[in-house]
PDB file of N, CA and C in Angstrom:
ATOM      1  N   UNK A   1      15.959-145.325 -22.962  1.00  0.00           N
ATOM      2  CA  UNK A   1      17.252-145.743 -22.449  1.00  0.00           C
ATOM      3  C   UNK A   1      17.035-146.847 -21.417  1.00  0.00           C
ATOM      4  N   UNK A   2      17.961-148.127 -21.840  1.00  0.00           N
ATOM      5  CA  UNK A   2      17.370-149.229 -20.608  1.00  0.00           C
ATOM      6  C   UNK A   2      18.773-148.831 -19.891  1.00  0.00           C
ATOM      7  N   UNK A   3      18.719-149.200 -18.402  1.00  0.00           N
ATOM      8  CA  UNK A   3      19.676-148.896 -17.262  1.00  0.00           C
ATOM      9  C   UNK A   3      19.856-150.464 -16.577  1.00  0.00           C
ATOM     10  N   UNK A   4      20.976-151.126 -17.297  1.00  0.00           N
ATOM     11  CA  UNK A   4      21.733-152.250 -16.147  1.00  0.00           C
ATOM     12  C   UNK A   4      21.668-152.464 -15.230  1.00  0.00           C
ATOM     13  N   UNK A   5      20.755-152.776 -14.410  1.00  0.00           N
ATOM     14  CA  UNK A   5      20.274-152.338 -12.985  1.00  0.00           C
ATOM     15  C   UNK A   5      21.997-153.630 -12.302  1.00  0.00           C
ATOM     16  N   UNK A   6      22.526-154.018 -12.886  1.00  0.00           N
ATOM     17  CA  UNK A   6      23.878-154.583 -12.220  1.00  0.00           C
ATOM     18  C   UNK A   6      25.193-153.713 -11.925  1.00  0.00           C
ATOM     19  N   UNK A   7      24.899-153.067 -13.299  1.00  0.00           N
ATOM     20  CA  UNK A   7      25.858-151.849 -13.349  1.00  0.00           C
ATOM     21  C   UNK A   7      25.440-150.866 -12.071  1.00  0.00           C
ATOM     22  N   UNK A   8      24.441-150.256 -12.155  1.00  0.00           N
ATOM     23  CA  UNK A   8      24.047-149.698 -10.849  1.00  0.00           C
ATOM     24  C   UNK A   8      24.471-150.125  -9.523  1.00  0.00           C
ATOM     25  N   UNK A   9      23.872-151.186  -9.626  1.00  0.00           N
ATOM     26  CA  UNK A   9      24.028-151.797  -8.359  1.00  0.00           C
ATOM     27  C   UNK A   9      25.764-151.889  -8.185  1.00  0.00           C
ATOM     28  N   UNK A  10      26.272-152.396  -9.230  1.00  0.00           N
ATOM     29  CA  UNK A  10      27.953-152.499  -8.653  1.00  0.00           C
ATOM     30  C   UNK A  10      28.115-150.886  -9.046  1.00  0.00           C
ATOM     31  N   UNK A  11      28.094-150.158  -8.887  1.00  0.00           N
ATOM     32  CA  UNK A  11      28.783-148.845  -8.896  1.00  0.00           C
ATOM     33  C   UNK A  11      27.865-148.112  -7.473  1.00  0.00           C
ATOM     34  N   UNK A  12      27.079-148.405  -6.775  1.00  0.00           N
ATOM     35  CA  UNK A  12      26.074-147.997  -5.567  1.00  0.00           C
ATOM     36  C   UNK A  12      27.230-148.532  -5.007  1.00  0.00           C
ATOM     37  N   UNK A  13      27.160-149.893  -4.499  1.00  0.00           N
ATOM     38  CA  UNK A  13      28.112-150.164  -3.763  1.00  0.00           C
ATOM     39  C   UNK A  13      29.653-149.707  -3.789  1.00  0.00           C
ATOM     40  N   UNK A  14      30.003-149.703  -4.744  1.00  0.00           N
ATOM     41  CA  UNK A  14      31.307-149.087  -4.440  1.00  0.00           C
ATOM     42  C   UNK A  14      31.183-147.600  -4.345  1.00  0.00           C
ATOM     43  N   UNK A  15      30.839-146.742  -4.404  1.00  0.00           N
ATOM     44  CA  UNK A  15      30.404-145.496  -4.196  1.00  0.00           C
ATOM     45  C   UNK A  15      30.077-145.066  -2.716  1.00  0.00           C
ATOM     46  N   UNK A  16      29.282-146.476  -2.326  1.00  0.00           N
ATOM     47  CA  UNK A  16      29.258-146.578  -0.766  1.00  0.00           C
ATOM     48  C   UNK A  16      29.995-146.981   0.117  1.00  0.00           C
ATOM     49  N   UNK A  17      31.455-148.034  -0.559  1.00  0.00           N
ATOM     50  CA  UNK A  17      32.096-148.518   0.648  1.00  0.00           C
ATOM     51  C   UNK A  17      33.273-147.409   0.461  1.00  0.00           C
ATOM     52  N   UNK A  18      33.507-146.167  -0.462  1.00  0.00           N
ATOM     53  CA  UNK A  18      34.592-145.654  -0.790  1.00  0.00           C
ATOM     54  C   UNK A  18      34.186-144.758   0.555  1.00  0.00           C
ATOM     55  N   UNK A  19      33.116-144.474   0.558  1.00  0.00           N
ATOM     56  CA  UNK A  19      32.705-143.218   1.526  1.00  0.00           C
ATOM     57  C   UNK A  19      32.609-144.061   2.836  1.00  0.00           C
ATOM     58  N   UNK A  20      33.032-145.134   2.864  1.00  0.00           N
ATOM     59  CA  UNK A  20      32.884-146.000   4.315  1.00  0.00           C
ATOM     60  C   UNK A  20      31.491-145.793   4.922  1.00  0.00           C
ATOM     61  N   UNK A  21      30.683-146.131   4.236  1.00  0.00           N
ATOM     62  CA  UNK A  21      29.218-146.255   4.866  1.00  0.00           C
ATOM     63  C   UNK A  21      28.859-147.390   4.738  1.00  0.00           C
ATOM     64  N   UNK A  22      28.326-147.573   5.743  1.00  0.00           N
ATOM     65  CA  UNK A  22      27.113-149.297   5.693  1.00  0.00           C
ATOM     66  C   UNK A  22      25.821-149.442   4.999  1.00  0.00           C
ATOM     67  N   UNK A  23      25.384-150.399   4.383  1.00  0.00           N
ATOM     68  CA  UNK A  23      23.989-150.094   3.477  1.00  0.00           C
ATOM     69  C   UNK A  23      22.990-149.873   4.947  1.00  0.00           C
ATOM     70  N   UNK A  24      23.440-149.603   6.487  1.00  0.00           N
ATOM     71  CA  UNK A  24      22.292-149.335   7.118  1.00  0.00           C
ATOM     72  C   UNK A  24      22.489-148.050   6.940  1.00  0.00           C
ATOM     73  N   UNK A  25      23.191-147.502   6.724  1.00  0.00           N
ATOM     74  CA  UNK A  25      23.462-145.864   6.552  1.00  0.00           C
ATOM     75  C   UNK A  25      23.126-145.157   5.652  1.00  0.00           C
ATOM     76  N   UNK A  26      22.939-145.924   4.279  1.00  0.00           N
ATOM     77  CA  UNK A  26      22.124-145.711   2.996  1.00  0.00           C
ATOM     78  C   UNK A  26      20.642-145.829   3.559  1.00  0.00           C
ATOM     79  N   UNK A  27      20.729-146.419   4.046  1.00  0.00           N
ATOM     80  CA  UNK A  27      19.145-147.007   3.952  1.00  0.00           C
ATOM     81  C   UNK A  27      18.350-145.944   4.898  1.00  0.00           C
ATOM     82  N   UNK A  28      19.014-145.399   6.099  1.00  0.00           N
ATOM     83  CA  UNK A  28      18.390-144.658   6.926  1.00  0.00           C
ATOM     84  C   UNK A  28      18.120-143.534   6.611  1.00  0.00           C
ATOM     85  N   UNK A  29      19.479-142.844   5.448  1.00  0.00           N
ATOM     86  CA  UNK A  29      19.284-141.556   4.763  1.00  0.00           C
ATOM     87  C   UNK A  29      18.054-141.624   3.532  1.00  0.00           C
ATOM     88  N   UNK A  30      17.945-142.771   3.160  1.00  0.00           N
ATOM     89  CA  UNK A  30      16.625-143.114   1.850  1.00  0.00           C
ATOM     90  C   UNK A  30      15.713-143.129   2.838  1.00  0.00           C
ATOM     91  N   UNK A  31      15.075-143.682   3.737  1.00  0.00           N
ATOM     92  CA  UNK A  31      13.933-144.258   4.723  1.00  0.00           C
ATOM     93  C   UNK A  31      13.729-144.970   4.278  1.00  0.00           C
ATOM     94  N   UNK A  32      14.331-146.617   3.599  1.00  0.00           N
ATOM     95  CA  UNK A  32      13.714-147.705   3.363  1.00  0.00           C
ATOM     96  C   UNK A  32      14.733-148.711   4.464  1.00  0.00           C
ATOM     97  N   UNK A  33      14.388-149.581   4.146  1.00  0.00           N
ATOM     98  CA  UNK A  33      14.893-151.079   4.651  1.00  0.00           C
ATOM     99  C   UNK A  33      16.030-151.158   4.138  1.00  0.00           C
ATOM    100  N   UNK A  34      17.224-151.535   5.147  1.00  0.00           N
ATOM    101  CA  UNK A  34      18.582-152.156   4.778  1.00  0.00           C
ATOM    102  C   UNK A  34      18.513-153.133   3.259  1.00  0.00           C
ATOM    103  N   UNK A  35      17.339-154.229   3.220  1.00  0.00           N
ATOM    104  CA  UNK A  35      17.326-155.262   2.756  1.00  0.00           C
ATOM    105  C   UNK A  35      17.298-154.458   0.860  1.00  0.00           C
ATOM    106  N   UNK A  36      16.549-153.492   1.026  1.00  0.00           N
ATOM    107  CA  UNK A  36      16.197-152.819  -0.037  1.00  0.00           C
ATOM    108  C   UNK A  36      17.700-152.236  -0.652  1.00  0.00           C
ATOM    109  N   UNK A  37      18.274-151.981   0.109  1.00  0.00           N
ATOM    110  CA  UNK A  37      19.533-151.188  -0.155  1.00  0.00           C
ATOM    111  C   UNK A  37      20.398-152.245  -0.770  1.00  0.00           C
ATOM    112  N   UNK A  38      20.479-153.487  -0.105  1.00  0.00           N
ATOM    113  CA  UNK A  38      20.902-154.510  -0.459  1.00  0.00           C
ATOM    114  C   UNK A  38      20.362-155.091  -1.891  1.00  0.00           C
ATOM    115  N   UNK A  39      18.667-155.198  -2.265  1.00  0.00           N
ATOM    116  CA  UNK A  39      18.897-155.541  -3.370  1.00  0.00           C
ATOM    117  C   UNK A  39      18.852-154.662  -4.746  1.00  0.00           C
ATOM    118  N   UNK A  40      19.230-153.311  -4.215  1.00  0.00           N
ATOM    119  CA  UNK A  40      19.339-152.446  -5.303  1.00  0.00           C
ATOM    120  C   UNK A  40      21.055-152.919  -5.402  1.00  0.00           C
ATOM    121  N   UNK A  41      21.909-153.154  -4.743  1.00  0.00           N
ATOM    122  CA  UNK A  41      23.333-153.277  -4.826  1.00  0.00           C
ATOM    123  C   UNK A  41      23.941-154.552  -5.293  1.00  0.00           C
ATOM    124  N   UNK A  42      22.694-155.735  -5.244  1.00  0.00           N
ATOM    125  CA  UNK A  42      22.830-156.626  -6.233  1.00  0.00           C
ATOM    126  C   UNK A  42      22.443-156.536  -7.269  1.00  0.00           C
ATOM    127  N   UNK A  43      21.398-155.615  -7.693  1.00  0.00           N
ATOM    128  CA  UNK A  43      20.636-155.529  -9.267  1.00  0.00           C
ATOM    129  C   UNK A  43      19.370-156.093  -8.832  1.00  0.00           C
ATOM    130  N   UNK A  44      18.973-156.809  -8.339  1.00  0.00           N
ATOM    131  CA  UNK A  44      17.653-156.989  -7.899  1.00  0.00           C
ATOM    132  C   UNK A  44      16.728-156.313  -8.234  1.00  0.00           C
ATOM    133  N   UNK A  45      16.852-154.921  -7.630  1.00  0.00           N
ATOM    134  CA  UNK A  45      15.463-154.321  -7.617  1.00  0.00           C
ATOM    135  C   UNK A  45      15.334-152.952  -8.478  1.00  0.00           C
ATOM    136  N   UNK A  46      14.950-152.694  -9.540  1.00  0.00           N
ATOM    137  CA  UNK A  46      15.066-151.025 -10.203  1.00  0.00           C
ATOM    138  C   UNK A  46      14.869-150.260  -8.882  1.00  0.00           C
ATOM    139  N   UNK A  47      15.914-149.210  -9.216  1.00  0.00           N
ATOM    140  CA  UNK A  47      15.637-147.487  -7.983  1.00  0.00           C
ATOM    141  C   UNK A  47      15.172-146.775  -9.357  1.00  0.00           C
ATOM    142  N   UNK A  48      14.201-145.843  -7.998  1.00  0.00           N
ATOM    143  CA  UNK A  48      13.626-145.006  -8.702  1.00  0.00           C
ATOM    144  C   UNK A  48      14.493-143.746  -9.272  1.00  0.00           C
ATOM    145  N   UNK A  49      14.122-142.875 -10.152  1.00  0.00           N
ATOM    146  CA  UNK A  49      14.679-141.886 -10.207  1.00  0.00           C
ATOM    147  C   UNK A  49      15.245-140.660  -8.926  1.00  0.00           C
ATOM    148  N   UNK A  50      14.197-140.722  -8.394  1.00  0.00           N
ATOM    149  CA  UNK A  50      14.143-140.159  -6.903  1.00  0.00           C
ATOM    150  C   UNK A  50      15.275-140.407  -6.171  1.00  0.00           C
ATOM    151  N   UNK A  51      15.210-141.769  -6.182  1.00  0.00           N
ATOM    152  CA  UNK A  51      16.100-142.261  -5.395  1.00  0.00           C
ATOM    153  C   UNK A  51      17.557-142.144  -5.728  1.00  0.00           C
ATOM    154  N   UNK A  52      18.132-142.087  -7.041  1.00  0.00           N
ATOM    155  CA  UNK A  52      19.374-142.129  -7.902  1.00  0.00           C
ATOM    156  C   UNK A  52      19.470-140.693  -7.734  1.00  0.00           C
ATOM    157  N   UNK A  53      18.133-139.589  -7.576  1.00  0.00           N
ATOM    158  CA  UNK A  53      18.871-138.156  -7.617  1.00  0.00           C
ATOM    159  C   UNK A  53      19.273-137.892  -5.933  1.00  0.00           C
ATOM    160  N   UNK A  54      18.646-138.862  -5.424  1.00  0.00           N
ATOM    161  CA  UNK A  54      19.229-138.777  -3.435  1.00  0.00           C
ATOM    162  C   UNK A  54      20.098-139.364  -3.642  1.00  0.00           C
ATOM    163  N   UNK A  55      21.055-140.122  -4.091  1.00  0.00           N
ATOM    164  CA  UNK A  55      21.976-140.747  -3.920  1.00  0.00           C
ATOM    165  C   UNK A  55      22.932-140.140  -4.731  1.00  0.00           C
ATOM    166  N   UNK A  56      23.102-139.158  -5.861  1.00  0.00           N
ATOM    167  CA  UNK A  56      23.979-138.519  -6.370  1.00  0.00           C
ATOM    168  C   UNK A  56      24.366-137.516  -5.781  1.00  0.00           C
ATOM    169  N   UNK A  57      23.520-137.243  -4.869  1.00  0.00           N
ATOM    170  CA  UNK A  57      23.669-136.163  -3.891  1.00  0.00           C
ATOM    171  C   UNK A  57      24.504-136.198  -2.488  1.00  0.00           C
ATOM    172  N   UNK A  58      24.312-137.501  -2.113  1.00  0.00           N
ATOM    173  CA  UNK A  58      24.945-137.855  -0.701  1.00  0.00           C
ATOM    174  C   UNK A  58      26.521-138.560  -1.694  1.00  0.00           C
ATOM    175  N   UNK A  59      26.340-139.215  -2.641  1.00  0.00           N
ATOM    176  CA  UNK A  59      28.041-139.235  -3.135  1.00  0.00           C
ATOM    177  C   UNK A  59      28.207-138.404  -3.864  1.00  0.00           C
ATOM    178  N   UNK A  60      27.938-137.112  -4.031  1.00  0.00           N
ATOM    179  CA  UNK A  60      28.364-135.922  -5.016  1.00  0.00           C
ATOM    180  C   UNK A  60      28.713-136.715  -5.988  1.00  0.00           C
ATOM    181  N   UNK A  61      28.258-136.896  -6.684  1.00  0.00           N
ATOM    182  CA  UNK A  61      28.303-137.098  -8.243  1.00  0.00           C
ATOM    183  C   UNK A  61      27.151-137.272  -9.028  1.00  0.00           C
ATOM    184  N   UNK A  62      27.510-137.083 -10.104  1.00  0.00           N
ATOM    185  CA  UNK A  62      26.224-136.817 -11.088  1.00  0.00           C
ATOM    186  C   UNK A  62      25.494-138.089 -11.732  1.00  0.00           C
ATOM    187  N   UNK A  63      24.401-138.204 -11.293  1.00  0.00           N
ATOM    188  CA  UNK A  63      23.563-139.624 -11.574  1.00  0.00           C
ATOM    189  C   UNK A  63      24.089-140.512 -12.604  1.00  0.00           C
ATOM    190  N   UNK A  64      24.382-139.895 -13.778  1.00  0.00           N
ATOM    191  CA  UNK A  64      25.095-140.398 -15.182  1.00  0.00           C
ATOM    192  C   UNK A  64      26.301-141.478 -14.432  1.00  0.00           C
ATOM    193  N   UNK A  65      27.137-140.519 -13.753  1.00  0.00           N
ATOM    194  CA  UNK A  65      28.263-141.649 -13.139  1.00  0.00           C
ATOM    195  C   UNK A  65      27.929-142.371 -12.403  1.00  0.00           C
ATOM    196  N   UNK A  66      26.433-142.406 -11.964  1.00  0.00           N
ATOM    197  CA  UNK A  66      25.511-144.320 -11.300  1.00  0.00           C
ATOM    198  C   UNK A  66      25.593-145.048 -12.211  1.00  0.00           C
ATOM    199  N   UNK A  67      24.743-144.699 -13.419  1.00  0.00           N
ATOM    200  CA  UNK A  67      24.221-145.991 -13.985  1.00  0.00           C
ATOM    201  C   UNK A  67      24.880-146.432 -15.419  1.00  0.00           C
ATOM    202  N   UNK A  68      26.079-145.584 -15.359  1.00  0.00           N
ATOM    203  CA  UNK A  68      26.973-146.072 -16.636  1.00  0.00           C
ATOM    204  C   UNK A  68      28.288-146.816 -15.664  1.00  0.00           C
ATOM    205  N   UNK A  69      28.524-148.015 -16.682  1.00  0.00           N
ATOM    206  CA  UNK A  69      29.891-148.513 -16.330  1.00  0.00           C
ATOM    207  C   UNK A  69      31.276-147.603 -15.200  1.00  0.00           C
ATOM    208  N   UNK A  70      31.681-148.371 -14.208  1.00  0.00           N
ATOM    209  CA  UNK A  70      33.295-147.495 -13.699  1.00  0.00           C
ATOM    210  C   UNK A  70      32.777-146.692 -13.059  1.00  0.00           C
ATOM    211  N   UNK A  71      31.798-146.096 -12.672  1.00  0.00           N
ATOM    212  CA  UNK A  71      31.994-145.082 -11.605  1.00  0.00           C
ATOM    213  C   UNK A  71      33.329-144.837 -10.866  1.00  0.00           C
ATOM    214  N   UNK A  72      33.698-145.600 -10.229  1.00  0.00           N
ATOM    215  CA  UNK A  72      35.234-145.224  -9.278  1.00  0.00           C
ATOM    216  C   UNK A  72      34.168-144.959  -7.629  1.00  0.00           C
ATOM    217  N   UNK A  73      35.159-143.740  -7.132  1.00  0.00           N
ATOM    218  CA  UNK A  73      35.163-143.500  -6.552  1.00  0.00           C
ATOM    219  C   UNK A  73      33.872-141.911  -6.094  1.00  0.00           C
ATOM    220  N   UNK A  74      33.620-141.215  -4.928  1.00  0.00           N
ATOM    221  CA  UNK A  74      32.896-140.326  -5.059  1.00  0.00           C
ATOM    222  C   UNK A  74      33.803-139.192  -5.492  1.00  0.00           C
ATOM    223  N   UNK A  75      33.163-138.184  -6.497  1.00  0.00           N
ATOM    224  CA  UNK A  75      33.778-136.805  -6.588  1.00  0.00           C
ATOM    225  C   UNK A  75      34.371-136.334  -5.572  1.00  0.00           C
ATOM    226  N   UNK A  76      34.033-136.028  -5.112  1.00  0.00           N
ATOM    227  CA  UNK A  76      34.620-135.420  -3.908  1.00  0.00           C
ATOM    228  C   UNK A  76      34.683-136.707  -1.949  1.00  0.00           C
ATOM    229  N   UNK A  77      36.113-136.538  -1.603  1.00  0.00           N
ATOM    230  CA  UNK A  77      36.432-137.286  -0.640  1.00  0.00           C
ATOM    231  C   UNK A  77      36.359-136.372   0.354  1.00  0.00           C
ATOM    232  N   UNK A  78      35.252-137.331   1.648  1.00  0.00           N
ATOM    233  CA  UNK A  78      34.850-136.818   2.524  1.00  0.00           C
ATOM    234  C   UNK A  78      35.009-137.264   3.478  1.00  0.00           C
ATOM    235  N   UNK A  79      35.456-136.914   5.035  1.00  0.00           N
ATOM    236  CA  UNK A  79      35.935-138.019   6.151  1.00  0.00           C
ATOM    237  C   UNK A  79      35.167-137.206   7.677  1.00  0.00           C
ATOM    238  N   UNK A  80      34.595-138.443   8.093  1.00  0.00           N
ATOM    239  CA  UNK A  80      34.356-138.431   9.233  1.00  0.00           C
ATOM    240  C   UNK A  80      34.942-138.003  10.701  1.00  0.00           C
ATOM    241  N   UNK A  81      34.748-137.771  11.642  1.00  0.00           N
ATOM    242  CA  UNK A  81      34.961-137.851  12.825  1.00  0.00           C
ATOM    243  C   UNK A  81      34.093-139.120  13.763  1.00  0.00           C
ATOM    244  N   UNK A  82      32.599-138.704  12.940  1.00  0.00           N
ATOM    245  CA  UNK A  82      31.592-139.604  13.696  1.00  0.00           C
ATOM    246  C   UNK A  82      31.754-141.209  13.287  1.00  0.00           C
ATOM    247  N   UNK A  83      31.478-142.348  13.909  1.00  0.00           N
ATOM    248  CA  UNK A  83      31.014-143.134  13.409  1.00  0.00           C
ATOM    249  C   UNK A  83      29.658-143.955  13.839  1.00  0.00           C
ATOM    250  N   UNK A  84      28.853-143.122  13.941  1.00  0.00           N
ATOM    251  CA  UNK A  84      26.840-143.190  14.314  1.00  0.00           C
ATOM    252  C   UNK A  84      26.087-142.392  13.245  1.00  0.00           C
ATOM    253  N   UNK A  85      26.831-142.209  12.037  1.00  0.00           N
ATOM    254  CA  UNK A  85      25.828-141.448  11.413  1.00  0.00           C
ATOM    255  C   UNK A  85      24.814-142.426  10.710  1.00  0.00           C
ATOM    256  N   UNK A  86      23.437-141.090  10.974  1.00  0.00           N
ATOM    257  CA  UNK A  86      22.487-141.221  10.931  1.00  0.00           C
ATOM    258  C   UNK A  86      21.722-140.741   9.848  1.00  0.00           C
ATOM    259  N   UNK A  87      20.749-141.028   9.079  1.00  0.00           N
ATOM    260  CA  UNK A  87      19.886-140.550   8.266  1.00  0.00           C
ATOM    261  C   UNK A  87      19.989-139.020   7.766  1.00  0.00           C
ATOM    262  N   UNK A  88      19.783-138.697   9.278  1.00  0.00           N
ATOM    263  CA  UNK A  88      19.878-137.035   9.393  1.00  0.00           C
ATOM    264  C   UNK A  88      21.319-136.358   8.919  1.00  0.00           C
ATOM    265  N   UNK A  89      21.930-137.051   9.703  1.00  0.00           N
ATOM    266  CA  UNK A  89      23.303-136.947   9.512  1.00  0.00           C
ATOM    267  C   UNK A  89      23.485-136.528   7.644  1.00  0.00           C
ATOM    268  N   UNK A  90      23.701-138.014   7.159  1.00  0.00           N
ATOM    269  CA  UNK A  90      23.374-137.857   5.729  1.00  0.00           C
ATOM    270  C   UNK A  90      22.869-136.954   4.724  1.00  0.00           C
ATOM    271  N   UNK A  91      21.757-136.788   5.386  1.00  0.00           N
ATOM    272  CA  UNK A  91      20.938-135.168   4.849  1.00  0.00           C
ATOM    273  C   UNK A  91      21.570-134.341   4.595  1.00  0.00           C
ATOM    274  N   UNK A  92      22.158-133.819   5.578  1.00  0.00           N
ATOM    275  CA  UNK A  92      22.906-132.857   5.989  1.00  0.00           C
ATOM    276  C   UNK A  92      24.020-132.706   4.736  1.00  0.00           C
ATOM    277  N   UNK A  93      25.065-133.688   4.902  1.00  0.00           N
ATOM    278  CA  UNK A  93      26.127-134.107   3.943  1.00  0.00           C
ATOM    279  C   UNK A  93      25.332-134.161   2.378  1.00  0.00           C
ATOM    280  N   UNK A  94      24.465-134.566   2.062  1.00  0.00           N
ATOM    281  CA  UNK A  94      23.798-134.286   0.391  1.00  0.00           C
ATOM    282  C   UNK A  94      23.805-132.828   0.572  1.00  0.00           C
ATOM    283  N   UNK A  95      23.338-132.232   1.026  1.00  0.00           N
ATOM    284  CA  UNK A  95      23.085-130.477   0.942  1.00  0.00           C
ATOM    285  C   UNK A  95      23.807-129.892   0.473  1.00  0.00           C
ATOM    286  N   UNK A  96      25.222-130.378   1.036  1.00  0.00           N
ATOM    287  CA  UNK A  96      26.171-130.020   0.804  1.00  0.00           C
ATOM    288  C   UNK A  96      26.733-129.993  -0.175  1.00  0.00           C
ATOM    289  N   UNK A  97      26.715-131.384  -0.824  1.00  0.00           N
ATOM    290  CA  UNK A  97      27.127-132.122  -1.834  1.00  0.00           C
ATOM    291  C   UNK A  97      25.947-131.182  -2.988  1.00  0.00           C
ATOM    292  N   UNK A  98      25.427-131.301  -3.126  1.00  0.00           N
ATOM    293  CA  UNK A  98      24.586-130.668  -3.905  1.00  0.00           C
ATOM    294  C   UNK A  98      24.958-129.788  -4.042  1.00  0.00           C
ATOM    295  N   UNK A  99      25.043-128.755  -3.279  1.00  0.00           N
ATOM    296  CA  UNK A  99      25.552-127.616  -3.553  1.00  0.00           C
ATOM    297  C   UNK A  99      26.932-127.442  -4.606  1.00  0.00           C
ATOM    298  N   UNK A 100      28.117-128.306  -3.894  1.00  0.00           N
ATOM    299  CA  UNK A 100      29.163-129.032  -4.875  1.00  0.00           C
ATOM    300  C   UNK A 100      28.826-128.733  -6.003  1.00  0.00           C
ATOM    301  N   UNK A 101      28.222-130.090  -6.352  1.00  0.00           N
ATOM    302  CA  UNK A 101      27.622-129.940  -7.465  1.00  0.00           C
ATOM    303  C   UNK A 101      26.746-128.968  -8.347  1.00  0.00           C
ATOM    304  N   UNK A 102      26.019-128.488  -8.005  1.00  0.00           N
ATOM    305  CA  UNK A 102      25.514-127.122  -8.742  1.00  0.00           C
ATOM    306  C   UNK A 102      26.700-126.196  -9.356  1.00  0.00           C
ATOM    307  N   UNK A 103      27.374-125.809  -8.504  1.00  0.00           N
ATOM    308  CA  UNK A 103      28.144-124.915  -8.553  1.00  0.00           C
ATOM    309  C   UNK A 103      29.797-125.565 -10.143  1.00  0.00           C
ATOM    310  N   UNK A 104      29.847-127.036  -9.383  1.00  0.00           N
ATOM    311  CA  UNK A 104      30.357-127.429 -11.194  1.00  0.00           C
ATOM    312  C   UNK A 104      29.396-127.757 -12.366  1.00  0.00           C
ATOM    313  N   UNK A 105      28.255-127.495 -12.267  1.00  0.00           N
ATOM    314  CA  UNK A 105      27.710-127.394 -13.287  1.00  0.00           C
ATOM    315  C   UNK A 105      27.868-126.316 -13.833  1.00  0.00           C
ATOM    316  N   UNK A 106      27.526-124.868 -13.111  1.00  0.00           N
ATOM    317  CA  UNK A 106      27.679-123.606 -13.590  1.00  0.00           C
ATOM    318  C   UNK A 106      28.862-123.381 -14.108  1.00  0.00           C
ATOM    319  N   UNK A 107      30.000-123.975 -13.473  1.00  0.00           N
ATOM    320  CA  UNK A 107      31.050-123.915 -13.757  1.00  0.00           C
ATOM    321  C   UNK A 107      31.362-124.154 -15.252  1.00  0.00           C
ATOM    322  N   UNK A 108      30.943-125.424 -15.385  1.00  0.00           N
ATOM    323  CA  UNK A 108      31.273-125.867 -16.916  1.00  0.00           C
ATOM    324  C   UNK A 108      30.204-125.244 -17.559  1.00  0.00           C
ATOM    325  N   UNK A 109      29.016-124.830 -17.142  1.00  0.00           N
ATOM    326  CA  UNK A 109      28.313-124.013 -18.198  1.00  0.00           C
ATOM    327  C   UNK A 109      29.204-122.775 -18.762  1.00  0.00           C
ATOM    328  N   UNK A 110      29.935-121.944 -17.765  1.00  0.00           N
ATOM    329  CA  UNK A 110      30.230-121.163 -18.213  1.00  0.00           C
ATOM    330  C   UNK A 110      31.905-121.021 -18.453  1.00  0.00           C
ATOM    331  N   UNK A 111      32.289-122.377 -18.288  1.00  0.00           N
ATOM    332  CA  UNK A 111      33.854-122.824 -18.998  1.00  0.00           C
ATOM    333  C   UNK A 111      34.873-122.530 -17.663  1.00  0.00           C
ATOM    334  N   UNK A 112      34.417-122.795 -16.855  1.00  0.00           N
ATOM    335  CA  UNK A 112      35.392-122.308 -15.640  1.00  0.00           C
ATOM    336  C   UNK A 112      35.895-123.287 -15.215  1.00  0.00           C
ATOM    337  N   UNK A 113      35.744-124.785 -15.318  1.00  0.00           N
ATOM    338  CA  UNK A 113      35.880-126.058 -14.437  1.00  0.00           C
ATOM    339  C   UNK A 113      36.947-126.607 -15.499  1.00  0.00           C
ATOM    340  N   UNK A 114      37.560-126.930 -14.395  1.00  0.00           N
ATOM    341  CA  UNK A 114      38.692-128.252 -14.623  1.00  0.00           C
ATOM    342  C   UNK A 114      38.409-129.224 -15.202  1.00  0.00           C
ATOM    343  N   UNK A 115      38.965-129.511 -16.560  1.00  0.00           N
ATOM    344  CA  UNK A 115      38.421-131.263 -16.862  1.00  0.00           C
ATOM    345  C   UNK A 115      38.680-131.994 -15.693  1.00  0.00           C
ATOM    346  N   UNK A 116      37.538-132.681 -15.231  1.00  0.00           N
ATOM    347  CA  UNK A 116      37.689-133.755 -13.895  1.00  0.00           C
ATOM    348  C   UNK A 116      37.909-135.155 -14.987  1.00  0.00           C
TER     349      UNK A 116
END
């Protein structure tokens, strides 16, 4: 399977400005360089798998809705109080999100979930 690394990249970014984060805020929750964040969001640079399963995690959604056409928006809408978040911060919020997610997987494994 080849992956559009443009498509990616335009669905990263919007995934990221829906959740009102800055690519320094991506970047601190990955531990790389802003610049990196930046050229995964132009297509520039392939992300690793690793990286696409950390990032489906901090926008709750399922990797598939990265690297195919339209993403939209994140699954689930999430709002701040803070505006200093941090890496850690982030962490925190994937955990969560993950969890989310697990739990509609089981869901549709076992026919319980809402067509989203």
């Amino acid at each position: 399977m080849t992956i559009d690394m443009s498509i990616v990249g335009s669905n990263l970014k919007s995934l990221r400005e829906g959740m009102g984060l800055g690519q320094k805020n991506v970047a601190s929750y990955l531990g790389v360089d802003q610049s990196l964040v930046s050229k995964f969001e132009s297509g520039e640079r392939a992300i690793s798998a690793d990286m696409l399963d950390k990032l489906s995690a901090l926008f709750c959604c399922p990797v598939s809705k990265i690297v195919t056409p339209d993403a939209g928006k994140p699954s689930l809408a999430f709002a701040f109080r803070a505006n200093r978040l941090d890496g850690s911060d982030l962490k925190a919020v994937a955990v969560i999100n993950k969890i989310a997610l697990n739990q509609l997987h089981m869901d549709r494994l076992t026919g319980d979930a809402a067509d989203a």
